[in-house]
N, C-alpha and C. Protein backbone atom coordinates (compact mmCIF):
# COMPACT_ATOMS: atom_id res chain seq x y z
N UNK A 1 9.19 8.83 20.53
CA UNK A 1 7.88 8.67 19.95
C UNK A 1 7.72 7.24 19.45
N UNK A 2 6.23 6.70 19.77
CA UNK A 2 6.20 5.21 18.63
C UNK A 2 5.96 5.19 17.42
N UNK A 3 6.19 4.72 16.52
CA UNK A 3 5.56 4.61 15.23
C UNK A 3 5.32 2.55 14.87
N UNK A 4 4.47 2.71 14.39
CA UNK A 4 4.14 1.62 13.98
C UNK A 4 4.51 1.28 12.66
N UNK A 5 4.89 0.19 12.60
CA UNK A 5 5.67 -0.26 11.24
C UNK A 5 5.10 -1.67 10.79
N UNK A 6 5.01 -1.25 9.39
CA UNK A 6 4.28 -2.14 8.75
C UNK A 6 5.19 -3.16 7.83
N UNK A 7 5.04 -4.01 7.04
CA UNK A 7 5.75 -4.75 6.13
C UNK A 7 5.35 -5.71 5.60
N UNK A 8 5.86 -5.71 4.57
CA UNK A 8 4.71 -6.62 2.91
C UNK A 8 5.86 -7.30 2.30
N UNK A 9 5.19 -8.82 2.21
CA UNK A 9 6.03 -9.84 1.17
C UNK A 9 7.80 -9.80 1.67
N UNK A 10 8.24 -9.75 0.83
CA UNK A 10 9.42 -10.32 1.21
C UNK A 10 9.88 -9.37 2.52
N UNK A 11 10.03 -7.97 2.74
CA UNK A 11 9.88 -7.16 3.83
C UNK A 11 9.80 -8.04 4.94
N UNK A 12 8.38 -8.03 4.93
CA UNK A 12 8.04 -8.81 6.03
C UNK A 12 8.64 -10.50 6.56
N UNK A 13 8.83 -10.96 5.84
CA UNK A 13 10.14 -12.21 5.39
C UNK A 13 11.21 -11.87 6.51
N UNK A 14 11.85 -11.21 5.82
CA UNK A 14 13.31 -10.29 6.94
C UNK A 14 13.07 -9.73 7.79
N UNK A 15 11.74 -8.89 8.05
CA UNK A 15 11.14 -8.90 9.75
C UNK A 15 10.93 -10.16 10.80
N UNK A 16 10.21 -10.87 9.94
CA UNK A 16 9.63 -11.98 10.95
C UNK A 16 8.46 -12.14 11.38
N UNK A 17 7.32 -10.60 10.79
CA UNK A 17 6.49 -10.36 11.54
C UNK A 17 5.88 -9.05 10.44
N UNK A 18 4.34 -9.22 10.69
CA UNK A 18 3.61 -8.43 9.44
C UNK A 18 3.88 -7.18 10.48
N UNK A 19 3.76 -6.55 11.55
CA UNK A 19 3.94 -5.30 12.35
C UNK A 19 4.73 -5.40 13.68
N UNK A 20 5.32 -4.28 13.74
CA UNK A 20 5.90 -3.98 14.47
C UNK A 20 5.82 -2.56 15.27
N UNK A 21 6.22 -2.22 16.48
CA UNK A 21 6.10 -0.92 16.97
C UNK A 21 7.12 -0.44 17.74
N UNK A 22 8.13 0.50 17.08
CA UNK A 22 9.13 1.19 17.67
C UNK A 22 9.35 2.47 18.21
N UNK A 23 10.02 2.41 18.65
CA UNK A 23 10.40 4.05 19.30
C UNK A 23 11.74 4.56 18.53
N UNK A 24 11.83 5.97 18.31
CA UNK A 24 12.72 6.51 18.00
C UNK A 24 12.21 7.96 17.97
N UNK A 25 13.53 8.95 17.80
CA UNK A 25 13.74 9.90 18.88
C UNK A 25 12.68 11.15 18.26
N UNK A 26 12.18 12.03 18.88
CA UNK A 26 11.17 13.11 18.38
C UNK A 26 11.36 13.39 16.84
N UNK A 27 12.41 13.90 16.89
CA UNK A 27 13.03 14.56 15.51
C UNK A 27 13.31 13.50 14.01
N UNK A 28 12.61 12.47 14.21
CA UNK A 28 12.83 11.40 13.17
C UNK A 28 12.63 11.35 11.99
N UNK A 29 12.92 11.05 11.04
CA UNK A 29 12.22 11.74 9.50
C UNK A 29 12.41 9.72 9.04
N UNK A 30 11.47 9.80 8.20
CA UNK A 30 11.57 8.48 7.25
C UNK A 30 12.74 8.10 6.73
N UNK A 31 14.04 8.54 6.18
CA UNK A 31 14.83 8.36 6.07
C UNK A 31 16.05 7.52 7.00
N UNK A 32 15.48 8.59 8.51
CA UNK A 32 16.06 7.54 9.76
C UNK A 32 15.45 6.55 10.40
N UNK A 33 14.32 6.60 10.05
CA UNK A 33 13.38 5.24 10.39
C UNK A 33 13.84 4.08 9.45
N UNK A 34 13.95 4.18 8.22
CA UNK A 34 14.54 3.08 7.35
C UNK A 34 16.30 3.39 7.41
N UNK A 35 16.67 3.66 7.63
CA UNK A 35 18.10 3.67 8.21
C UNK A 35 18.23 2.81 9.43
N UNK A 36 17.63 2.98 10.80
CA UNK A 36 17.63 1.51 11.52
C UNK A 36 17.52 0.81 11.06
N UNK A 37 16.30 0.42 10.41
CA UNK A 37 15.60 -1.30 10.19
C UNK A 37 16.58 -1.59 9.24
N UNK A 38 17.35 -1.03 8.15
CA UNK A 38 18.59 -1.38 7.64
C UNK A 38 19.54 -1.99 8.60
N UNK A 39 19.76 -1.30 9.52
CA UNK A 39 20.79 -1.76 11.00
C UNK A 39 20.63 -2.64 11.38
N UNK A 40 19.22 -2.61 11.70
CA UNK A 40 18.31 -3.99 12.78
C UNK A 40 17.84 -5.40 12.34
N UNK A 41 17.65 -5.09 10.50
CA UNK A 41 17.25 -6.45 10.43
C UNK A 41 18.33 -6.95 9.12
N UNK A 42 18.98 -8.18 9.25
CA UNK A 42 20.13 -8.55 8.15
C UNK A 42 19.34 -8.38 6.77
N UNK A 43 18.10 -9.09 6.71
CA UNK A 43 17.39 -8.66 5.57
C UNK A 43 17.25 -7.89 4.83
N UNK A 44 17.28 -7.01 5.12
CA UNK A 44 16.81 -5.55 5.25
C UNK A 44 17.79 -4.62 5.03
N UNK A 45 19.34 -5.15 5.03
CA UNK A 45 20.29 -3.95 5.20
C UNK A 45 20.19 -4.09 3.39
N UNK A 46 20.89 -2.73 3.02
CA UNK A 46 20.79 -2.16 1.72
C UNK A 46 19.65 -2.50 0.77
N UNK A 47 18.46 -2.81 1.44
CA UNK A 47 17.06 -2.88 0.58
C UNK A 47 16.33 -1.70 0.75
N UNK A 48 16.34 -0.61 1.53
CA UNK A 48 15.36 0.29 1.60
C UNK A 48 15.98 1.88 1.30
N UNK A 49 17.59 2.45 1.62
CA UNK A 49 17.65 3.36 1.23
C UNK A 49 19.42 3.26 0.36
N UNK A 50 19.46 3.85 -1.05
CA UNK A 50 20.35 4.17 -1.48
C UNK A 50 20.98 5.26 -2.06
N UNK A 51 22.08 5.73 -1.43
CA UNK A 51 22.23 6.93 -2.12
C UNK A 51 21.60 8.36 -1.11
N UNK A 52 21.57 7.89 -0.12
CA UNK A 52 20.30 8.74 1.14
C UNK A 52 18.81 9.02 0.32
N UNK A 53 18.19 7.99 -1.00
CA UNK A 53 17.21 8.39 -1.11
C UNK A 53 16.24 7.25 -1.25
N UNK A 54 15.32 6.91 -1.52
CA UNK A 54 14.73 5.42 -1.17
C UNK A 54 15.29 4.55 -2.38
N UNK A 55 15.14 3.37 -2.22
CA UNK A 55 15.74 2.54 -3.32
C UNK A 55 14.59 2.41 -4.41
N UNK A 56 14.80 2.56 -5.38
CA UNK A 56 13.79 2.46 -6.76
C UNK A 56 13.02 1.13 -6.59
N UNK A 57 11.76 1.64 -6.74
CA UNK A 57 10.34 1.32 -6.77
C UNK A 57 10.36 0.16 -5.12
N UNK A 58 10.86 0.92 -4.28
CA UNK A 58 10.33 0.77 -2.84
C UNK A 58 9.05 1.63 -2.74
N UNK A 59 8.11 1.34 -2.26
CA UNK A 59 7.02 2.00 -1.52
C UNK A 59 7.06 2.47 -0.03
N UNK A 60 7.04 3.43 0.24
CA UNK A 60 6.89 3.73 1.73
C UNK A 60 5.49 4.64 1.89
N UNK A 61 4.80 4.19 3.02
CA UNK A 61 3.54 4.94 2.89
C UNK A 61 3.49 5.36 4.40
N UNK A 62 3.08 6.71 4.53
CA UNK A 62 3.28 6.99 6.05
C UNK A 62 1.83 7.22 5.75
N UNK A 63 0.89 7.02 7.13
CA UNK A 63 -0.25 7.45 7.30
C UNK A 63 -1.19 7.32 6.35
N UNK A 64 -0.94 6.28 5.13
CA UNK A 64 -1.30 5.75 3.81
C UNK A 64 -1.47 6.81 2.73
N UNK A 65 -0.33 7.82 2.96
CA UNK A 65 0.31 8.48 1.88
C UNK A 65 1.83 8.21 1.39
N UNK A 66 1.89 8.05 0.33
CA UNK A 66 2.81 7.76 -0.18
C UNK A 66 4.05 8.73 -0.08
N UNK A 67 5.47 8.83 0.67
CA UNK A 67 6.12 9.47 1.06
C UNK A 67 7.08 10.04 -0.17
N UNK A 68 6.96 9.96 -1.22
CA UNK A 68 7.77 10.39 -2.28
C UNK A 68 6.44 11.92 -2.80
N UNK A 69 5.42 11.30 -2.56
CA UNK A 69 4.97 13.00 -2.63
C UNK A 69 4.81 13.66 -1.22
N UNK A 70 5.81 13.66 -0.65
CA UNK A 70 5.74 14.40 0.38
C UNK A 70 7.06 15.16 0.70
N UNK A 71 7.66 14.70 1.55
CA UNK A 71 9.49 15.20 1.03
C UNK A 71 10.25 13.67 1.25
N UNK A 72 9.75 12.87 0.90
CA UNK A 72 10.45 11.62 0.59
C UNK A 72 11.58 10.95 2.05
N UNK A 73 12.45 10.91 1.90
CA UNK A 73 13.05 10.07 2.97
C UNK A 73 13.27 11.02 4.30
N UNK A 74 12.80 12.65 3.52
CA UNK A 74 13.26 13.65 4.80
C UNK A 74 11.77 13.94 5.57
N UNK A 75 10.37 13.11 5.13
CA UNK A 75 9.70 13.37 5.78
C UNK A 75 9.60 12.90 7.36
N UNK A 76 9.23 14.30 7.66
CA UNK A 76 9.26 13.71 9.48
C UNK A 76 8.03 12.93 9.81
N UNK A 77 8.16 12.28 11.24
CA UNK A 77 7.25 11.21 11.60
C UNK A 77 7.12 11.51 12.92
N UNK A 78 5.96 11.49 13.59
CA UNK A 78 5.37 12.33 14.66
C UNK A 78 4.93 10.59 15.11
N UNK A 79 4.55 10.79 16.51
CA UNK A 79 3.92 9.76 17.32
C UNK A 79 3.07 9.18 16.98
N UNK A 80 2.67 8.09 17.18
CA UNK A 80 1.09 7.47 16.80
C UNK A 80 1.63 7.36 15.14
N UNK A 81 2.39 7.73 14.24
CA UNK A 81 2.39 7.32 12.70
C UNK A 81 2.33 6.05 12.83
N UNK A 82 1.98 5.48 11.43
CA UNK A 82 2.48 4.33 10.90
C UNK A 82 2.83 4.19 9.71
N UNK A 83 3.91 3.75 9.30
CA UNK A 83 4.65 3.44 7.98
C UNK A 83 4.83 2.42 7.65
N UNK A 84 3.90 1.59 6.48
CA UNK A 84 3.67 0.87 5.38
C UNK A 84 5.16 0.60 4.64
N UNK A 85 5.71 -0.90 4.30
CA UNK A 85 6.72 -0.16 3.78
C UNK A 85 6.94 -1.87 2.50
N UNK A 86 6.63 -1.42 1.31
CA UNK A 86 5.95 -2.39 0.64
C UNK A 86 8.02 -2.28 -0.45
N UNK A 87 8.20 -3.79 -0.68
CA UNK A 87 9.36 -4.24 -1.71
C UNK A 87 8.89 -3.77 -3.27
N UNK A 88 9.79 -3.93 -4.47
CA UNK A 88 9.45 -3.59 -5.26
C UNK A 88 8.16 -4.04 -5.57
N UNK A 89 7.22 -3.94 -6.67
CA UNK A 89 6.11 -4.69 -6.81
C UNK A 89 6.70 -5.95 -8.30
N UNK A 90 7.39 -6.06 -8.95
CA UNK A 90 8.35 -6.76 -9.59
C UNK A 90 9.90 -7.44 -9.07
N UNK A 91 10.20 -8.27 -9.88
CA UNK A 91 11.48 -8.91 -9.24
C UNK A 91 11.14 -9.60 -7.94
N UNK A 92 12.45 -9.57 -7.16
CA UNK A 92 12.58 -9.82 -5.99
C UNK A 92 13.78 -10.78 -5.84
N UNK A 93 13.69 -11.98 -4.72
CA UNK A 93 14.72 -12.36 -4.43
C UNK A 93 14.28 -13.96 -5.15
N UNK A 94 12.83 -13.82 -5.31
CA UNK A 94 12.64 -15.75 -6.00
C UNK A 94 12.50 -16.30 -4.34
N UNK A 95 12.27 -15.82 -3.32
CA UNK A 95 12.02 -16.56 -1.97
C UNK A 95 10.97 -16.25 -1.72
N UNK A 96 9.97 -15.18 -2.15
CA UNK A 96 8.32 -15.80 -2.34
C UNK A 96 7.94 -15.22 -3.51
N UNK A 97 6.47 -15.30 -3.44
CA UNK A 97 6.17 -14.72 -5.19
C UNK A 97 5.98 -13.29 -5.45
N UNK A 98 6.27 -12.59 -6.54
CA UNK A 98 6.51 -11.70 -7.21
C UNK A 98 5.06 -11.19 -7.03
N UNK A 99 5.51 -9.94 -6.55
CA UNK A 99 4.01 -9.06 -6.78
C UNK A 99 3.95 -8.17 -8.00
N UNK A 100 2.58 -8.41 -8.48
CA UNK A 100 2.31 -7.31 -9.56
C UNK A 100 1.28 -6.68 -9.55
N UNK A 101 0.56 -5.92 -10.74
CA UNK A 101 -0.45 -5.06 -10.24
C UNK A 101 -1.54 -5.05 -11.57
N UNK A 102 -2.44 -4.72 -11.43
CA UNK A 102 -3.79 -4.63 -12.01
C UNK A 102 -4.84 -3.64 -11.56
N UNK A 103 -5.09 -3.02 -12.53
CA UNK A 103 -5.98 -1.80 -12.56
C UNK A 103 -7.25 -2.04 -13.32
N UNK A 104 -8.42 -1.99 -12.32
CA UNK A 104 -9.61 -2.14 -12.86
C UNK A 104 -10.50 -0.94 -12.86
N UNK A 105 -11.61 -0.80 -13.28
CA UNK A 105 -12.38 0.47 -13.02
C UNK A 105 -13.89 -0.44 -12.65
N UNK A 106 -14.64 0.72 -12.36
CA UNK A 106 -15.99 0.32 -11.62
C UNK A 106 -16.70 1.36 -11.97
N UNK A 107 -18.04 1.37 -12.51
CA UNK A 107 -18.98 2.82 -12.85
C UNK A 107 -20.17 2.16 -11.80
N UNK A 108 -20.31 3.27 -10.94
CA UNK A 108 -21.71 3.48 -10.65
C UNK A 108 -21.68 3.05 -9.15
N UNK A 109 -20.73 3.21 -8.27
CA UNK A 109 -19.80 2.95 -6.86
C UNK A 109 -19.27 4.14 -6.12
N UNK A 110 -19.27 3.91 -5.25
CA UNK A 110 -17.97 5.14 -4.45
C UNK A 110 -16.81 4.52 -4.01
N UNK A 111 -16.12 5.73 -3.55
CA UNK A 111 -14.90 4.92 -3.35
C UNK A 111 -14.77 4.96 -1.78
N UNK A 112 -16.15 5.24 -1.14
CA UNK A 112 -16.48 4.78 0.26
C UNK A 112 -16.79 3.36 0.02
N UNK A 113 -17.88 3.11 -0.70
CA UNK A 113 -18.46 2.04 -1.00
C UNK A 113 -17.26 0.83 -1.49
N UNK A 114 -16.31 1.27 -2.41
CA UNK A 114 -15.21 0.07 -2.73
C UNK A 114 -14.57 0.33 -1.85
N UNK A 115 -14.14 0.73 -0.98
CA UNK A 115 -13.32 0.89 0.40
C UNK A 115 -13.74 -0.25 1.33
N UNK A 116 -14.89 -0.14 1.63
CA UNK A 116 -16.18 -1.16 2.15
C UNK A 116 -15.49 -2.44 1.87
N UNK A 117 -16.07 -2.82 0.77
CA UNK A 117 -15.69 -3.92 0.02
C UNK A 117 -14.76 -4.43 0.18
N UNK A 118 -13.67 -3.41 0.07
CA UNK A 118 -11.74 -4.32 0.67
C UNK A 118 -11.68 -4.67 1.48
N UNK A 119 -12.79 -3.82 2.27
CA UNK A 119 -12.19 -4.66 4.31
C UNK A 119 -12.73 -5.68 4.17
N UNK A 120 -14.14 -5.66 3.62
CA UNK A 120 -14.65 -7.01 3.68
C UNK A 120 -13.90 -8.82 3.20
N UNK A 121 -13.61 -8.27 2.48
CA UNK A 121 -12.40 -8.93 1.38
C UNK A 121 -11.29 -9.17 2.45
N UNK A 122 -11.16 -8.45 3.39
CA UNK A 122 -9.58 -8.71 4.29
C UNK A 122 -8.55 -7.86 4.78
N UNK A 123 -8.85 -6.61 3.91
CA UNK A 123 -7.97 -5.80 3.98
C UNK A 123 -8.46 -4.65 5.37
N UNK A 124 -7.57 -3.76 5.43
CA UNK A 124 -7.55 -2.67 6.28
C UNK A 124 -7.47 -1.06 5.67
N UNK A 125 -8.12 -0.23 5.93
CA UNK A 125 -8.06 0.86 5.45
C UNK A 125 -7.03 1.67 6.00
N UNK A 126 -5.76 2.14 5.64
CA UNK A 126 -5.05 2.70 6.08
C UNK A 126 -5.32 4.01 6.09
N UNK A 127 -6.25 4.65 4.58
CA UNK A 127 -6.56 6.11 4.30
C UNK A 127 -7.94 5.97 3.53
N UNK A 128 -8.26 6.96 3.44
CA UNK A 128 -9.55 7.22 2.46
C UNK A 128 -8.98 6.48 1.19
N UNK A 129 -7.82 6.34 0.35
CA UNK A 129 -8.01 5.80 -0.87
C UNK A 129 -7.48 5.33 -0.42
N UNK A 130 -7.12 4.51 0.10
CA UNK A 130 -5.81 2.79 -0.02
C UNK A 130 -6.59 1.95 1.47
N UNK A 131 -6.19 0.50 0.32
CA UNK A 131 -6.67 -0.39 1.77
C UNK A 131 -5.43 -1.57 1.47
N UNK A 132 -5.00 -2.13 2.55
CA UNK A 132 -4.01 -3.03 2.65
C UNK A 132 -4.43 -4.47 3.60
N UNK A 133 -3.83 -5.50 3.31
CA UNK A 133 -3.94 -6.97 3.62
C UNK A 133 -2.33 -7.41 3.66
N UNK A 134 -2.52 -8.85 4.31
CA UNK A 134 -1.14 -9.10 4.46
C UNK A 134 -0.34 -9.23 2.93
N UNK A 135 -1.04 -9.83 1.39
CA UNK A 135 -0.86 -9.90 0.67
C UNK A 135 -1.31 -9.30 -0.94
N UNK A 136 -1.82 -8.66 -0.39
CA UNK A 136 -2.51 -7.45 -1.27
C UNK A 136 -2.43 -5.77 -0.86
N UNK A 137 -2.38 -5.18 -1.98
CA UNK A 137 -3.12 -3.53 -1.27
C UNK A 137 -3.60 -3.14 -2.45
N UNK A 138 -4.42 -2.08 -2.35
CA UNK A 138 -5.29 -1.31 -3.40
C UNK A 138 -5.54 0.19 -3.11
N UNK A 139 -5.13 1.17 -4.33
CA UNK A 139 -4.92 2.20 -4.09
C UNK A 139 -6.54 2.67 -4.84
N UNK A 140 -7.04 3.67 -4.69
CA UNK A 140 -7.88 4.50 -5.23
C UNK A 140 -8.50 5.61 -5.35
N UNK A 141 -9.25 5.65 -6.81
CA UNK A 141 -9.59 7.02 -6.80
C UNK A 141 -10.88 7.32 -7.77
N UNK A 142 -11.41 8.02 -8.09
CA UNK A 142 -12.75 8.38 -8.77
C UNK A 142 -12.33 9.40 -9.50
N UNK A 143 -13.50 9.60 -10.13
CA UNK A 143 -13.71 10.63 -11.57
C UNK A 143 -15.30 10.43 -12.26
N UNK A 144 -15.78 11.71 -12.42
CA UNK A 144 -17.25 10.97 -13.41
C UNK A 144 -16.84 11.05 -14.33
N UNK A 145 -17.62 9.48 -15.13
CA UNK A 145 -17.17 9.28 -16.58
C UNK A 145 -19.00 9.70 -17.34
N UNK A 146 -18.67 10.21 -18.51
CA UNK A 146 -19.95 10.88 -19.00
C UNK A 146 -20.32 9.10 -19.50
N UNK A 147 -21.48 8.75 -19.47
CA UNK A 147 -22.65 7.34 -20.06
C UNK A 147 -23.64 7.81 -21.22
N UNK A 148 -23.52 8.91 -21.83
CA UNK A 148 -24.59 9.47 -22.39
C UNK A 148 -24.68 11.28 -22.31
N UNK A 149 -25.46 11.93 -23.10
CA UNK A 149 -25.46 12.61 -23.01
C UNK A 149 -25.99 13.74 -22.34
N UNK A 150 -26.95 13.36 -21.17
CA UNK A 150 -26.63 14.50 -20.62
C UNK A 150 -26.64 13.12 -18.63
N UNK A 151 -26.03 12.57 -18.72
CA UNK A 151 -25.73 11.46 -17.46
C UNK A 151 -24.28 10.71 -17.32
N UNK A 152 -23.64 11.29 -16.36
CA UNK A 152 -22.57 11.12 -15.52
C UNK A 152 -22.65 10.09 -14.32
N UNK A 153 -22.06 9.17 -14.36
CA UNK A 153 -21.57 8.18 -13.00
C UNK A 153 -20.42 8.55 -12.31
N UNK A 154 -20.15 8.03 -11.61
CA UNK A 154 -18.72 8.11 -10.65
C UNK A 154 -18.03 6.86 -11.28
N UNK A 155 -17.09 7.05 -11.90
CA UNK A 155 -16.03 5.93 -11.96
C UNK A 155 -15.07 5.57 -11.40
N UNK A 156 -15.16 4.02 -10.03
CA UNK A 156 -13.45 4.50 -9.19
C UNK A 156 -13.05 3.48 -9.97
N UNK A 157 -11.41 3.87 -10.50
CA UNK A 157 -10.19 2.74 -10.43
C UNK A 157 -10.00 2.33 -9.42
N UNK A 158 -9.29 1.19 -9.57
CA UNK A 158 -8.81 0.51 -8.26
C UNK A 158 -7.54 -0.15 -9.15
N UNK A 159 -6.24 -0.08 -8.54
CA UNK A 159 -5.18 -0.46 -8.45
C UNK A 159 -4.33 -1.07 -7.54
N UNK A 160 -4.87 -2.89 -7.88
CA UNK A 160 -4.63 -3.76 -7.13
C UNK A 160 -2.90 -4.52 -7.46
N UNK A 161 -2.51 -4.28 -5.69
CA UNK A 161 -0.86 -4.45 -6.21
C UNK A 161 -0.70 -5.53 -5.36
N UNK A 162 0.01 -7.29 -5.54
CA UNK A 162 0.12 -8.15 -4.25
C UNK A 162 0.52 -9.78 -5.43
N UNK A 163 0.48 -10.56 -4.86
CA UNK A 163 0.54 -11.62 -5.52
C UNK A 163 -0.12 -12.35 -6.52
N UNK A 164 -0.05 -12.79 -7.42
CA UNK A 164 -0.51 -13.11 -8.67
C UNK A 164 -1.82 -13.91 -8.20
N UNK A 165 -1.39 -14.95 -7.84
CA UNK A 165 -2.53 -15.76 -7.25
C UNK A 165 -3.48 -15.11 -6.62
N UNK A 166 -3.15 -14.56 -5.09
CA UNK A 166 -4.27 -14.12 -4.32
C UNK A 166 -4.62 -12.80 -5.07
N UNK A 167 -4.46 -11.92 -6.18
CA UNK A 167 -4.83 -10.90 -6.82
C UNK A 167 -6.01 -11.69 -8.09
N UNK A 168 -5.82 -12.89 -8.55
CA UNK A 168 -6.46 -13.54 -9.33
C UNK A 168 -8.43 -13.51 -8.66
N UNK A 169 -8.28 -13.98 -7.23
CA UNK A 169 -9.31 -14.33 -6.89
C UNK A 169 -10.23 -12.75 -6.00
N UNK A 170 -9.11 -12.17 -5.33
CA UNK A 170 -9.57 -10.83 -5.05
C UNK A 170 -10.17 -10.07 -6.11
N UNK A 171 -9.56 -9.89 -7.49
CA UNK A 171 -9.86 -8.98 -8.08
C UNK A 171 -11.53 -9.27 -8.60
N UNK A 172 -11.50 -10.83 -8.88
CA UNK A 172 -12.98 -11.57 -9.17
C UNK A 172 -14.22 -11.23 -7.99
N UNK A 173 -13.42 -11.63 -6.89
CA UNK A 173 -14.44 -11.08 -5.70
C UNK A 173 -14.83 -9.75 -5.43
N UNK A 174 -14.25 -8.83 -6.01
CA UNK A 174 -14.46 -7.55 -5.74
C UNK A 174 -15.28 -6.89 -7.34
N UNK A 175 -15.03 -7.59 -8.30
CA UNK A 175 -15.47 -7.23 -9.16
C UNK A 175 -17.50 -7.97 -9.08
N UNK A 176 -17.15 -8.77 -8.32
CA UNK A 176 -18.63 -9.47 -8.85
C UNK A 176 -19.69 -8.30 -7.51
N UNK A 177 -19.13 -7.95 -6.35
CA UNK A 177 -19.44 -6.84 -5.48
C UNK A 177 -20.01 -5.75 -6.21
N UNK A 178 -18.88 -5.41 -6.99
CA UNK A 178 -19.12 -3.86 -7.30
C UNK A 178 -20.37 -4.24 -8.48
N UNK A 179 -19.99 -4.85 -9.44
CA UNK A 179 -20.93 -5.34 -10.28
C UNK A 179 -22.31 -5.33 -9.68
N UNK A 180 -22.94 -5.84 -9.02
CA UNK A 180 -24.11 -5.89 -8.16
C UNK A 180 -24.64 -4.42 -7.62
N UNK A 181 -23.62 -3.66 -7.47
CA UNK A 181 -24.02 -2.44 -6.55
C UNK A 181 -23.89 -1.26 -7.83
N UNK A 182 -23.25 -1.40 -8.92
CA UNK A 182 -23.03 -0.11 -9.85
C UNK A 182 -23.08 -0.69 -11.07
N UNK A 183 -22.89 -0.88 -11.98
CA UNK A 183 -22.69 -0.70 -13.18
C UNK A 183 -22.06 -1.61 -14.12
């Protein structure tokens, strides 16, 4: 089967390359998918699984769900997947910059509508809530927040995770968007 493979910041560093597309055998679960690329790339060996379970605060996202709520390294991976597979969002090795994260909210938007907005911005929609770029991603979600008493908006967070810098100017650009369109 192929799966398409993704990789962010330093990841991608020790790839060589923001995607990739491999084959491996029907019966594959995430666990043996990051078990090669341990094999395959020097970078890469003992960064993604320890202990047979993912290494703390690795991200792996199959199909732009996050694989720790799913069955984690034993989830299986069917053809056509693709797996996202993001370094801590702190630390690192000091060989590029440290990603961190920021959580904003928005009243009076959807989270079709801020979805919109990310691609526009650069990114790619992997799922209904998450959109990803080579140096950014943003997870999301909604809730109505009460404005009064008897009037409700939609409020989405957005939880922007990527480099300090390019998160500085994204988060401004997306805020002056939503601003205009909600609330």
């Amino acid at each position: 089967m192929n799966v398409e493979l993704r990789f962010f910041a330093t990841f991608r560093q020790a790839v060589g390359q923001k995607t990739i597309e491999r084959t491996f055998p029907d019966d594959a679960t995430v666990g043996d998918v990051l078990r090669t690329l341990e094999d395959d790339y020097e970078g890469l060996d003992g960064q993604l699984v320890e202990g047979g379970e993912l290494r703390p605060q690795i991200n792996v996202l199959l199909n732009g769900r996050e694989v720790l709520h799913m069955e984690g390294v034993g989830t299986d991976v069917s053809d056509g997947d693709t797996l996202s597979i993001f370094p801590p969002v702190a630390g690192g090795s000091g060989e590029c910059a440290e990603w961190t994260t920021r959580e904003k909210s928005f009243r009076g938007i959807s989270i079709r509508l801020a979805r919109n907005y990310l691609e526009n911005l650069g990114g790619e929609a992997v799922a209904d809530d998450r959109v990803e770029a080579d140096d950014w991603t943003a997870s999301l979600s909604a809730e109505k927040a009460e404005v009064g008493p008897s009037l409700r908006l939609t409020e989405v967070t957005v939880v922007f995770e990527g480099d300090p810098d390019v998160l500085d100017r994204l988060v401004e650009q997306f805020s002056q968007k939503a601003m205009r369109a909600g609330g």
